[in-house]
C-alpha atoms as a PDB file:
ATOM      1  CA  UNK A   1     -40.571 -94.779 224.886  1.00  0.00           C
ATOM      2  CA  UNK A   2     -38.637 -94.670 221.491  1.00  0.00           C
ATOM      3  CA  UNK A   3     -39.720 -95.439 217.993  1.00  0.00           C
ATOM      4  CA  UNK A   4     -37.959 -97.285 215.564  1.00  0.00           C
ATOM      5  CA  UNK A   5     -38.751 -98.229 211.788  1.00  0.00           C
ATOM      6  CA  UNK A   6     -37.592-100.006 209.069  1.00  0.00           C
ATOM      7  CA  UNK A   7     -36.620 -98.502 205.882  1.00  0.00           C
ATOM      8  CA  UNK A   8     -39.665 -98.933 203.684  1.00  0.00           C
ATOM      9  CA  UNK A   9     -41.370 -97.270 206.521  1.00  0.00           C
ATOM     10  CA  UNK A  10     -39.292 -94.719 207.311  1.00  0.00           C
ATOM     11  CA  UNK A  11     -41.021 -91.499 207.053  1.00  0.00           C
ATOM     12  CA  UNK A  12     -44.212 -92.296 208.896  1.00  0.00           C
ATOM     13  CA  UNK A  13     -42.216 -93.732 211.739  1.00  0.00           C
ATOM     14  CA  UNK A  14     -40.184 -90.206 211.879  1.00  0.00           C
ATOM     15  CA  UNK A  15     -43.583 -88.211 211.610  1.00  0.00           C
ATOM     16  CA  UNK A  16     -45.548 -90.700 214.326  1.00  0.00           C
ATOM     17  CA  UNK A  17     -41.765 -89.866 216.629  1.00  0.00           C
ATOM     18  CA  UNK A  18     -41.996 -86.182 215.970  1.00  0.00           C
ATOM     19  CA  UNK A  19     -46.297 -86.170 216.668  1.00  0.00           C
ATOM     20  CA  UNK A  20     -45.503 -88.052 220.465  1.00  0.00           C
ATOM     21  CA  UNK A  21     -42.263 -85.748 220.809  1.00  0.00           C
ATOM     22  CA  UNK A  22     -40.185 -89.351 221.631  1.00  0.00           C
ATOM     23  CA  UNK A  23     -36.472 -90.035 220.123  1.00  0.00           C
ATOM     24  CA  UNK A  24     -36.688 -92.177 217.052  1.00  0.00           C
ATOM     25  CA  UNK A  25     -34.231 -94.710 216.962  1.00  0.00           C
ATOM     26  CA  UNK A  26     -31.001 -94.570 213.949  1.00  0.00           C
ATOM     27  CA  UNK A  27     -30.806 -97.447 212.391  1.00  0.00           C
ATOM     28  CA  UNK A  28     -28.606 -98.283 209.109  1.00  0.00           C
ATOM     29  CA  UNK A  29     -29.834-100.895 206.922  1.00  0.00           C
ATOM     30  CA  UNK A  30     -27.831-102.791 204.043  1.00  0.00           C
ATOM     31  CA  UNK A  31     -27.136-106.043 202.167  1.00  0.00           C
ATOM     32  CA  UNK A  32     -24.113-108.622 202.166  1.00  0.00           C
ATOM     33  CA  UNK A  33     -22.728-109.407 199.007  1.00  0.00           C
ATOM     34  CA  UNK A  34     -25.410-112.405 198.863  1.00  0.00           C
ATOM     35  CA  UNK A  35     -28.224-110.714 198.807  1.00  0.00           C
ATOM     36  CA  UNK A  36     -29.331-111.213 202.419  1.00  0.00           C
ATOM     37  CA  UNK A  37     -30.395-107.908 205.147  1.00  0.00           C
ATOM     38  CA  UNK A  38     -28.560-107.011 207.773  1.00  0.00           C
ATOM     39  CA  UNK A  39     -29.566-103.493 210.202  1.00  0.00           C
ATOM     40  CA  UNK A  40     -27.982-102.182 213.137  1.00  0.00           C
ATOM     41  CA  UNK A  41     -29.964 -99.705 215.782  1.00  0.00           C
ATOM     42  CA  UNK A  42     -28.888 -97.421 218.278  1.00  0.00           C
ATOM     43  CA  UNK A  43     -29.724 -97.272 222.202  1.00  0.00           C
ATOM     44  CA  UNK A  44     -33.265 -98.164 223.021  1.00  0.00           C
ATOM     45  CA  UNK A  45     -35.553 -97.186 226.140  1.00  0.00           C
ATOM     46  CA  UNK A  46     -37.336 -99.778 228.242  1.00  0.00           C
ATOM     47  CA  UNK A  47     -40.555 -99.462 225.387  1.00  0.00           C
ATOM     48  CA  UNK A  48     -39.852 -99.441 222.083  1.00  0.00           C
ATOM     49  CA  UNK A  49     -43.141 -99.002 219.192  1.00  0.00           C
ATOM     50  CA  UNK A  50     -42.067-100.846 216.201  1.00  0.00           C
ATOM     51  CA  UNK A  51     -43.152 -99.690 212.611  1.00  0.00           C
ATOM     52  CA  UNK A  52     -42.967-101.634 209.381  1.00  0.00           C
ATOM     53  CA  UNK A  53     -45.217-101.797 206.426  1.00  0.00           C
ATOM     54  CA  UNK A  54     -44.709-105.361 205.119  1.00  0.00           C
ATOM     55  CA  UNK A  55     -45.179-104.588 201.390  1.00  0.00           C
ATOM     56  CA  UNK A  56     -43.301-107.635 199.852  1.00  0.00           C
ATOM     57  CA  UNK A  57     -40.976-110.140 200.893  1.00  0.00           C
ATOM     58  CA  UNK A  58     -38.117-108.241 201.666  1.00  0.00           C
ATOM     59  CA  UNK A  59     -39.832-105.740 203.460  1.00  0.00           C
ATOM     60  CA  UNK A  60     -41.319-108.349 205.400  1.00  0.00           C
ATOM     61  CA  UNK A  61     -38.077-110.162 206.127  1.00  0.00           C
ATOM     62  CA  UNK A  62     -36.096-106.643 207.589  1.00  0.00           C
ATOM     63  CA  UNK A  63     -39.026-106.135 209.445  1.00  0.00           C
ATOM     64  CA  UNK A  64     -38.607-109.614 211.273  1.00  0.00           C
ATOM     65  CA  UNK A  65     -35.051-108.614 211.354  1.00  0.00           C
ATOM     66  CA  UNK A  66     -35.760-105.507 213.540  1.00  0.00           C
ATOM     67  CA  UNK A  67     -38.509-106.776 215.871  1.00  0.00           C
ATOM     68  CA  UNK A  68     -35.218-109.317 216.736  1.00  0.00           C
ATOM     69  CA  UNK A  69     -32.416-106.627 216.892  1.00  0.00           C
ATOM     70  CA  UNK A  70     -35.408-104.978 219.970  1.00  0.00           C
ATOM     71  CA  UNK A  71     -35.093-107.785 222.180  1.00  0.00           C
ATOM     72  CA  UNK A  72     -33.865-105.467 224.881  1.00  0.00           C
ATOM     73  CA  UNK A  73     -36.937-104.159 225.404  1.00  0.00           C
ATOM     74  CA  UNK A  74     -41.005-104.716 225.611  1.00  0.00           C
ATOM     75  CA  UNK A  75     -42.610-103.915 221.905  1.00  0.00           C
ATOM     76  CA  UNK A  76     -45.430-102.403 220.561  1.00  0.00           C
ATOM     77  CA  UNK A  77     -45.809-103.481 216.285  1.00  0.00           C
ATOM     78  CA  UNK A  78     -47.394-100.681 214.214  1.00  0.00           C
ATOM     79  CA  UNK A  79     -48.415-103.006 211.114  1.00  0.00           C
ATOM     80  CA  UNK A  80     -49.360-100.163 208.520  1.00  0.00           C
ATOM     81  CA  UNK A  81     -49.983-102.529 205.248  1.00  0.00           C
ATOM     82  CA  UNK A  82     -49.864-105.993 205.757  1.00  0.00           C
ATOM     83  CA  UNK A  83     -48.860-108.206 202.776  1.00  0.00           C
ATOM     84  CA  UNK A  84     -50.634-111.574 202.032  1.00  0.00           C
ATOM     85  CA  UNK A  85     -53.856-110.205 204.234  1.00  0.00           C
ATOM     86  CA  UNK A  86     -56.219-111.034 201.158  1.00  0.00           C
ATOM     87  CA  UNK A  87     -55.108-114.892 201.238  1.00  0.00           C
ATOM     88  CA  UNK A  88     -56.780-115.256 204.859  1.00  0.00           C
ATOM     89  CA  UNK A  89     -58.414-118.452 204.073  1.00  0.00           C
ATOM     90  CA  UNK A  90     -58.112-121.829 202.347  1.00  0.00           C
ATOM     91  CA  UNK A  91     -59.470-121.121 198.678  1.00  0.00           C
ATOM     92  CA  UNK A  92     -58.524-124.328 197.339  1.00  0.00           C
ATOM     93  CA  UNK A  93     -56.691-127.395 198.881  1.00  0.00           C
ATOM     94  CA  UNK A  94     -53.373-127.257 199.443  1.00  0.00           C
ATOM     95  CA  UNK A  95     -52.813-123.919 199.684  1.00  0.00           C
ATOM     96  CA  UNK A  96     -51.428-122.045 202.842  1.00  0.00           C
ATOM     97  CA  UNK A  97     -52.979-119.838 205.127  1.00  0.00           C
ATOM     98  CA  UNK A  98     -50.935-116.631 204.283  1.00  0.00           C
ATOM     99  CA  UNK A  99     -52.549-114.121 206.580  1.00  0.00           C
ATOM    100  CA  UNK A 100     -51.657-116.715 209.028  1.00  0.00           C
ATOM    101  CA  UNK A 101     -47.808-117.098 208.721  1.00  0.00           C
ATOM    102  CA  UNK A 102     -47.175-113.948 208.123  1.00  0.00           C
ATOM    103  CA  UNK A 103     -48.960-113.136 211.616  1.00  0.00           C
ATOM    104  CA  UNK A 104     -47.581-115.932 213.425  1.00  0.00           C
ATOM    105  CA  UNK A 105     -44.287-114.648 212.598  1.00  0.00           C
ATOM    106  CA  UNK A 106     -44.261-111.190 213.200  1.00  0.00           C
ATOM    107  CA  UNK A 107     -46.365-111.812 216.698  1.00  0.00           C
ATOM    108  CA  UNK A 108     -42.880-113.508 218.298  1.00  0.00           C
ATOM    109  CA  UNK A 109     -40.727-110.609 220.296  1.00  0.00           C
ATOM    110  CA  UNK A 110     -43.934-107.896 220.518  1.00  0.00           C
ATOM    111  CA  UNK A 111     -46.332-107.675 223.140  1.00  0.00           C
ATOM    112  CA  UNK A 112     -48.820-105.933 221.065  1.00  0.00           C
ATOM    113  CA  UNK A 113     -49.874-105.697 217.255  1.00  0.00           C
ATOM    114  CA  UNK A 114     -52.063-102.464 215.843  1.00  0.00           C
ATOM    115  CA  UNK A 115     -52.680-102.954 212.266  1.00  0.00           C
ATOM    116  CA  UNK A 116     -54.242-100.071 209.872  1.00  0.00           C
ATOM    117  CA  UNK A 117     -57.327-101.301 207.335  1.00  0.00           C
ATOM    118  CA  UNK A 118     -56.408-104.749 207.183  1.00  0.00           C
ATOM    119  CA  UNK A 119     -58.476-106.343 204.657  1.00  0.00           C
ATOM    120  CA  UNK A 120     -60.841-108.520 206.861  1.00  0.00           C
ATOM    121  CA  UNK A 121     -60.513-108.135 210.766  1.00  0.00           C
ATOM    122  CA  UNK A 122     -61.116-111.622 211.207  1.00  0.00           C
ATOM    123  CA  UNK A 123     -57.228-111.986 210.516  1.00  0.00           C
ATOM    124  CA  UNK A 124     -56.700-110.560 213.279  1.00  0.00           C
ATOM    125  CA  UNK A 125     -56.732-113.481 215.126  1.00  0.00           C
ATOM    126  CA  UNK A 126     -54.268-115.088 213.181  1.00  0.00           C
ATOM    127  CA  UNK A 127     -52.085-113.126 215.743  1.00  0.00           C
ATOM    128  CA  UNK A 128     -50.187-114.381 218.837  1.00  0.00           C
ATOM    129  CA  UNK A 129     -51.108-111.253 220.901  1.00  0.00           C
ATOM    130  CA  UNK A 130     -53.624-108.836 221.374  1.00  0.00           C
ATOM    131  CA  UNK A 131     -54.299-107.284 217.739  1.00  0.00           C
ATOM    132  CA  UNK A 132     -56.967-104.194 217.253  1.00  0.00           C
ATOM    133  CA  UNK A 133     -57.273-102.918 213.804  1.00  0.00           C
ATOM    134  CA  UNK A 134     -57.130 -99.116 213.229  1.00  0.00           C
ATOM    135  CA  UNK A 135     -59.448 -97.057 211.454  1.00  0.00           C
ATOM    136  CA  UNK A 136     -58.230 -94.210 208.787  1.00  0.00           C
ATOM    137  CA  UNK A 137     -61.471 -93.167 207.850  1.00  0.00           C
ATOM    138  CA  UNK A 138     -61.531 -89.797 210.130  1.00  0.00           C
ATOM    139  CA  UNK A 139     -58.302 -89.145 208.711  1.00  0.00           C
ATOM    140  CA  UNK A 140     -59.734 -89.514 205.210  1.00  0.00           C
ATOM    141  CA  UNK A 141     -62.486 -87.430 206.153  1.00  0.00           C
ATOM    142  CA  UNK A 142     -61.307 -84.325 207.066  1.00  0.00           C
ATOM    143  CA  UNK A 143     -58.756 -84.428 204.203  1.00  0.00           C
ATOM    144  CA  UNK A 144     -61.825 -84.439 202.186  1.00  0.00           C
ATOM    145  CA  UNK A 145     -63.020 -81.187 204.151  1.00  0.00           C
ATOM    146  CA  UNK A 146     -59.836 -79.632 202.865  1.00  0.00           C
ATOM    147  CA  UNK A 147     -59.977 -80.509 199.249  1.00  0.00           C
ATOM    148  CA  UNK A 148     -62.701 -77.644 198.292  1.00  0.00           C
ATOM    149  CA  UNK A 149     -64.753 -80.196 196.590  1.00  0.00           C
ATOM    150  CA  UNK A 150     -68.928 -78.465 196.818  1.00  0.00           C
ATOM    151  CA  UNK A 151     -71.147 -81.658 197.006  1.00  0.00           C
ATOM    152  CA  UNK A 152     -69.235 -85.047 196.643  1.00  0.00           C
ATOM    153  CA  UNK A 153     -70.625 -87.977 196.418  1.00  0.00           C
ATOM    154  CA  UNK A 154     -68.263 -90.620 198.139  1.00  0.00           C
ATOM    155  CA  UNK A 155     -69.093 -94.512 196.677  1.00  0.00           C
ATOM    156  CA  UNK A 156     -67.646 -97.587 197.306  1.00  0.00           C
ATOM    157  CA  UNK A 157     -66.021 -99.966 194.433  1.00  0.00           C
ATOM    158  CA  UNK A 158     -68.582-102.267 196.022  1.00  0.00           C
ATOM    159  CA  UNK A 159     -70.720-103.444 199.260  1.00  0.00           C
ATOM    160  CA  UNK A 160     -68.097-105.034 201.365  1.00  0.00           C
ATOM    161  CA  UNK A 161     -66.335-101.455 201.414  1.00  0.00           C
ATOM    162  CA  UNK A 162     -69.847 -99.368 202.289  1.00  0.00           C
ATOM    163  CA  UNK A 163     -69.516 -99.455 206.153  1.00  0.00           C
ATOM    164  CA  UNK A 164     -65.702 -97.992 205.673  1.00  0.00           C
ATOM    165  CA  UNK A 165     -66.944 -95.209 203.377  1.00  0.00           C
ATOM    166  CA  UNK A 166     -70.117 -95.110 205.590  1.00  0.00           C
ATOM    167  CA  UNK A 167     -67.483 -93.905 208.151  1.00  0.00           C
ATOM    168  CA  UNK A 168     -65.769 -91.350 205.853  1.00  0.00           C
ATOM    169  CA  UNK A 169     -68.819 -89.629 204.832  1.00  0.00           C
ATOM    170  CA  UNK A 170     -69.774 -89.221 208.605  1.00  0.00           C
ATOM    171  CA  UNK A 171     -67.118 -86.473 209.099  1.00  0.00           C
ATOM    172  CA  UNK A 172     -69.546 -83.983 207.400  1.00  0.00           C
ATOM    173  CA  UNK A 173     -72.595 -85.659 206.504  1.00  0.00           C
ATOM    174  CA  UNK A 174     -71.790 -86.121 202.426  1.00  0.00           C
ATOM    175  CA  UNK A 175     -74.041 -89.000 200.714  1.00  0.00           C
ATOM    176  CA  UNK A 176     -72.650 -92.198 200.455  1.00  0.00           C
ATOM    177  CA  UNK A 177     -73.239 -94.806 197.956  1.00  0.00           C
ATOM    178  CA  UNK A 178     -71.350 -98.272 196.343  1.00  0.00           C
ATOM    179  CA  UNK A 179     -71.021 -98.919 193.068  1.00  0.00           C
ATOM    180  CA  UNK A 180     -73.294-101.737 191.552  1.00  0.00           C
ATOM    181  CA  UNK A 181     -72.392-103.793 188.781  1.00  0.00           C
ATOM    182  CA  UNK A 182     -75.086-104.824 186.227  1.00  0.00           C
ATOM    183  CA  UNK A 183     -74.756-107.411 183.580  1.00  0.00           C
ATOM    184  CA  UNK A 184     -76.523-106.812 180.460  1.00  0.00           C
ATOM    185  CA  UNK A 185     -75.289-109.359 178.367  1.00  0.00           C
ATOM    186  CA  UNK A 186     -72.464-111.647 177.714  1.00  0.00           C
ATOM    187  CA  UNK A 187     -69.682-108.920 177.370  1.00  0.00           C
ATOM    188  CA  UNK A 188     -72.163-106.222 178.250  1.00  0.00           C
ATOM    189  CA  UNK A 189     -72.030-104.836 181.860  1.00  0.00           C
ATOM    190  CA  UNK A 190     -72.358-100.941 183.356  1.00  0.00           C
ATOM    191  CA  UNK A 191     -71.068 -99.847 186.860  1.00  0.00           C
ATOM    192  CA  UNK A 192     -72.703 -97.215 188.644  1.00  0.00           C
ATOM    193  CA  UNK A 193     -74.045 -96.583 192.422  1.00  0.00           C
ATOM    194  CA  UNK A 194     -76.874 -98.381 193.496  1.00  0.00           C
ATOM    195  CA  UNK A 195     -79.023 -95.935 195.193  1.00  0.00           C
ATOM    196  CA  UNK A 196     -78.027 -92.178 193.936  1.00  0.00           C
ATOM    197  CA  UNK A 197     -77.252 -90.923 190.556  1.00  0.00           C
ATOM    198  CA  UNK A 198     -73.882 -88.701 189.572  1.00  0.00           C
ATOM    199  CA  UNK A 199     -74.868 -86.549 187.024  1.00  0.00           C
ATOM    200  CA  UNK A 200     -72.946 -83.305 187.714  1.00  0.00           C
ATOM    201  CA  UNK A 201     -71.414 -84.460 191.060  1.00  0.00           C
ATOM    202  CA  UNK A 202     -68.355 -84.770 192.033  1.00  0.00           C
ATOM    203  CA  UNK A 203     -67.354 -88.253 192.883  1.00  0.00           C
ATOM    204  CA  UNK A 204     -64.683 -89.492 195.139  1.00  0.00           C
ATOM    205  CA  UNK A 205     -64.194 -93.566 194.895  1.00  0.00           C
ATOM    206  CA  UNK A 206     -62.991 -94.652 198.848  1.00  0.00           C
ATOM    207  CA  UNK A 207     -61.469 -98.016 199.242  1.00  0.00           C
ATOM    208  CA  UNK A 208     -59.183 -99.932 201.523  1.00  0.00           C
ATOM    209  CA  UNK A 209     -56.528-100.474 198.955  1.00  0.00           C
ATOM    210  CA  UNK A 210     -56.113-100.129 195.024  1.00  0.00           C
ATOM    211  CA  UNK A 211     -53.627-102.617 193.544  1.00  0.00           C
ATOM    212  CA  UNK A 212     -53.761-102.837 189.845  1.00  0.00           C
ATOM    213  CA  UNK A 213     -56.643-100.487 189.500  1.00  0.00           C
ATOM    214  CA  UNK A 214     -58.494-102.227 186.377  1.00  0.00           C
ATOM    215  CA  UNK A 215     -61.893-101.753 188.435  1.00  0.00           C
ATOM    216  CA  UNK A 216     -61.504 -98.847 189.382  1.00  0.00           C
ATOM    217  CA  UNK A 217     -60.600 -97.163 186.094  1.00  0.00           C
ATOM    218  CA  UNK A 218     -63.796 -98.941 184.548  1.00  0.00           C
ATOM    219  CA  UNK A 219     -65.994 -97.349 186.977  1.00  0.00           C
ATOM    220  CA  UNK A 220     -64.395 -94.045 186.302  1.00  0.00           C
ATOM    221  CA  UNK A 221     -64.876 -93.772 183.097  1.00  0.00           C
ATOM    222  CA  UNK A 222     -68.627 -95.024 183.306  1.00  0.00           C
ATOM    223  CA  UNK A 223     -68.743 -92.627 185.689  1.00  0.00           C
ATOM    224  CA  UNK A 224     -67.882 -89.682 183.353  1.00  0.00           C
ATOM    225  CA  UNK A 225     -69.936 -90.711 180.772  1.00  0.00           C
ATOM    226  CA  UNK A 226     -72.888 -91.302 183.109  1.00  0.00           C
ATOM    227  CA  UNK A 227     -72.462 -87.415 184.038  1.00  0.00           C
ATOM    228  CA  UNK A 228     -70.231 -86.955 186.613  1.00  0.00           C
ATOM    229  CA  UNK A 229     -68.479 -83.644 186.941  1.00  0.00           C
ATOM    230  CA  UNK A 230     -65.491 -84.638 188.235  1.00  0.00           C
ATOM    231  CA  UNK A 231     -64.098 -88.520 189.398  1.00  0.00           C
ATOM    232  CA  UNK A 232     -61.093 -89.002 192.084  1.00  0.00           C
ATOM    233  CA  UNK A 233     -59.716 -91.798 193.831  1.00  0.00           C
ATOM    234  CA  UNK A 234     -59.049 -91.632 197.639  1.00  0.00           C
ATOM    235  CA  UNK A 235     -57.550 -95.443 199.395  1.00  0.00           C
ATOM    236  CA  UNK A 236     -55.702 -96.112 203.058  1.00  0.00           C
ATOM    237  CA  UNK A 237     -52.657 -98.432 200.972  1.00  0.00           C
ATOM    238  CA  UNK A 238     -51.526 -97.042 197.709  1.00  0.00           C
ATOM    239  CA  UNK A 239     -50.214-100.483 196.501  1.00  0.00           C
ATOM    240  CA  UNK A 240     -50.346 -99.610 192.782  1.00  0.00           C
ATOM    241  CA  UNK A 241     -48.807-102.106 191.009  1.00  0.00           C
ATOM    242  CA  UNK A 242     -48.375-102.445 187.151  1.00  0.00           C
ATOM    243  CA  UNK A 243     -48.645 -99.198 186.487  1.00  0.00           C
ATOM    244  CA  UNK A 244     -51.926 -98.629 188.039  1.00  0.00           C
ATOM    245  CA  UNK A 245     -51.424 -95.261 188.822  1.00  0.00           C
ATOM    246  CA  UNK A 246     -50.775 -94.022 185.280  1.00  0.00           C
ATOM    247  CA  UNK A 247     -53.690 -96.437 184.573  1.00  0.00           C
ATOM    248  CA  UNK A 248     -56.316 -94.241 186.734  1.00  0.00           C
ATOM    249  CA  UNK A 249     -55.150 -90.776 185.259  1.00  0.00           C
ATOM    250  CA  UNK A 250     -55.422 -92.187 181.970  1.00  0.00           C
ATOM    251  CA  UNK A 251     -58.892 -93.294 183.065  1.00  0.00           C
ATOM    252  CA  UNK A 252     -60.207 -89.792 183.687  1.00  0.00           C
ATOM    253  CA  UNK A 253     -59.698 -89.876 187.169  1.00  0.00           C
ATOM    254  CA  UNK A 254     -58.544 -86.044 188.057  1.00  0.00           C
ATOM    255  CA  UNK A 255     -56.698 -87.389 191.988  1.00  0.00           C
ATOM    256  CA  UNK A 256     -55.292 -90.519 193.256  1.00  0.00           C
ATOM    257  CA  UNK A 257     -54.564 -89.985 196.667  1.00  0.00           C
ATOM    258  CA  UNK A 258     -53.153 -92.780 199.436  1.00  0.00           C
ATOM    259  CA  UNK A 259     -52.147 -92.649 202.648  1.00  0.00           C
ATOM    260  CA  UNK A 260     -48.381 -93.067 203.895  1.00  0.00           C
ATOM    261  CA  UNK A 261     -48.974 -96.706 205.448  1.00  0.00           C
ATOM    262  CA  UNK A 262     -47.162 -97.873 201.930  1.00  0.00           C
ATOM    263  CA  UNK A 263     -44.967 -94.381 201.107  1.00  0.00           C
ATOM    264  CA  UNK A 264     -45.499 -93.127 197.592  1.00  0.00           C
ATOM    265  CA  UNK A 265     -45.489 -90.150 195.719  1.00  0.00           C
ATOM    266  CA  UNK A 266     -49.373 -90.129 196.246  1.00  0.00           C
ATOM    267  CA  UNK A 267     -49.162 -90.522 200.170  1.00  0.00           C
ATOM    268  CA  UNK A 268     -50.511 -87.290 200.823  1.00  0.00           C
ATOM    269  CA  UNK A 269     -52.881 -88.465 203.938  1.00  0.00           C
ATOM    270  CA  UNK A 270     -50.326 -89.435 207.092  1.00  0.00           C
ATOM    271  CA  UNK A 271     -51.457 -92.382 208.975  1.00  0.00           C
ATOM    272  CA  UNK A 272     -49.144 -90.808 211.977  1.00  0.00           C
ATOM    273  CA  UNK A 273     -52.007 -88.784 213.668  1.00  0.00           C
ATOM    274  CA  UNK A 274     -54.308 -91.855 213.687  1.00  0.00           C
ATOM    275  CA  UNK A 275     -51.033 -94.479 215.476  1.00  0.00           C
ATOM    276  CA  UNK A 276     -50.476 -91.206 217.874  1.00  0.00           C
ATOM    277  CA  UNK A 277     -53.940 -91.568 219.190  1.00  0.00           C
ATOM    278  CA  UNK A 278     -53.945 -95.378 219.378  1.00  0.00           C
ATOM    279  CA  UNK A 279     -50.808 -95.433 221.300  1.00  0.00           C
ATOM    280  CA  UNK A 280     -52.221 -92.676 223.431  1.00  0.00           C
ATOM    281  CA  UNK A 281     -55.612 -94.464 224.588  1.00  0.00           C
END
């Protein structure tokens, strides 16, 4: 077995290579003139485990690229962050299915596909072979054990996340909440958990990914005004776009932490550990 990766996932495929002790595979990526990818790899075994955040449309393109350039031998797709898994239904006529093609075309030259968080499971059948979905939440829970925080209270931007922050909390038994939005009025609304109150706890917001962060920041500082000692943010796919993680510090929120299935400054939770141990079952 040898691992290869693509460039946006680079370091993660190096630490999951190093964690199974296997070769990973060189490969040298650039661009003609016209804009398009090209990649060329070095010697592959008989197995080869594929990993490649798709992050945008380029990433998703080299990533198609490389599962190609493998055709030598039987492939296993590590799918860290999977692009265009929020659009994985018909929300008005006309549009496409994106979950879908993006799936569908990835599934062609791999025998397998493990993906990490996806947004709703039920994409996973969007996929042309087997497809599990892997779980960060142990990971995120003993990173918590390690941060020195007394009593947190770990909450949920809302109740489709609970069960995955459920899961986090389990690791040592910390309460668990999701946040609750309440409108008072017409431009009148408060965010806070449903169940337990913060005042002087320290509060760690879980989710599956933060993009812009708008929510999030909201909460935070209702949070700190509704007595909370301390507020950080803790999410599997850092995609943090516009500025979003400037945004959050700005907010009050002390930590934004991600994990390395989209590689950031932030990514300081590996997703490696949790791949070894699917590839290892």
């Amino acid at each position: 077995m040898k691992v290869i990766s693509t460039e946006r996932s680079q370091v993660l495929g190096a630490r999951v290579a190093a964690s199974l002790g296997v070769e990973l595979v060189d490969v040298k990526f650039s661009q003609f003139p016209d804009g398009e990818s090209y990649l060329n790899r070095s010697s592959l075994d008989d197995q080869t485990v594929i990993i490649g955040s798709v992050t945008d449309n380029n990433a998703l393109v080299e990533l198609l690229l490389l599962i190609d350039a493998c055709d030598t031998s039987e492939n296993t797709l590590i799918l860290p962050y999977m692009a265009y898994a929020r659009q994985d239904q018909r929300f008005k006529d006309g549009e496409p299915i994106s979950a879908r093609a993006v799936a569908r075309a990835v599934s062609r030259g791999v025998s397998r596909v493990k993906t990490i968080n996806i947004h709703q499971e039920e994409a996973l059948s969007y996929f042309d072979v087997p497809a599990e979905d892997l779980s960060m939440a142990p990971d995120i829970g003993r990173h918590l054990q390690v941060m020195g925080l007394t009593d947190p209270l770990l909450l949920a931007p809302d109740e489709g996340a609970a069960r995955f922050v459920a899961d986090v909390a389990a690791a040592d038994g910390w309460d668990c909440d999701h946040l609750q939005k309440t409108r008072h009025s017409g431009d009148q609304v408060t965010i806070a958990p449903k169940l337990l109150p913060v005042e002087g706890r320290e509060v760690v917001i879980i989710d599956d990914i933060i993009s812009t962060g708008g929510t999030l920041a909201t909460a935070a500082g209702m949070l700190t005004v509704q007595g909370a000692s301390r507020v950080d943010a803790i999410c599997v796919h850092g995609v943090l776009t516009g500025g979003a993680y400037a945004h959050l510090c700005a907010s009050g929120v002390g930590q934004v932490i991600a994990t390395d299935t989209i590689e950031r400054g932030c990514s300081r939770i590996t997703a490696a550990d949790c791949i070894v141990r699917a590839l290892q079952d």
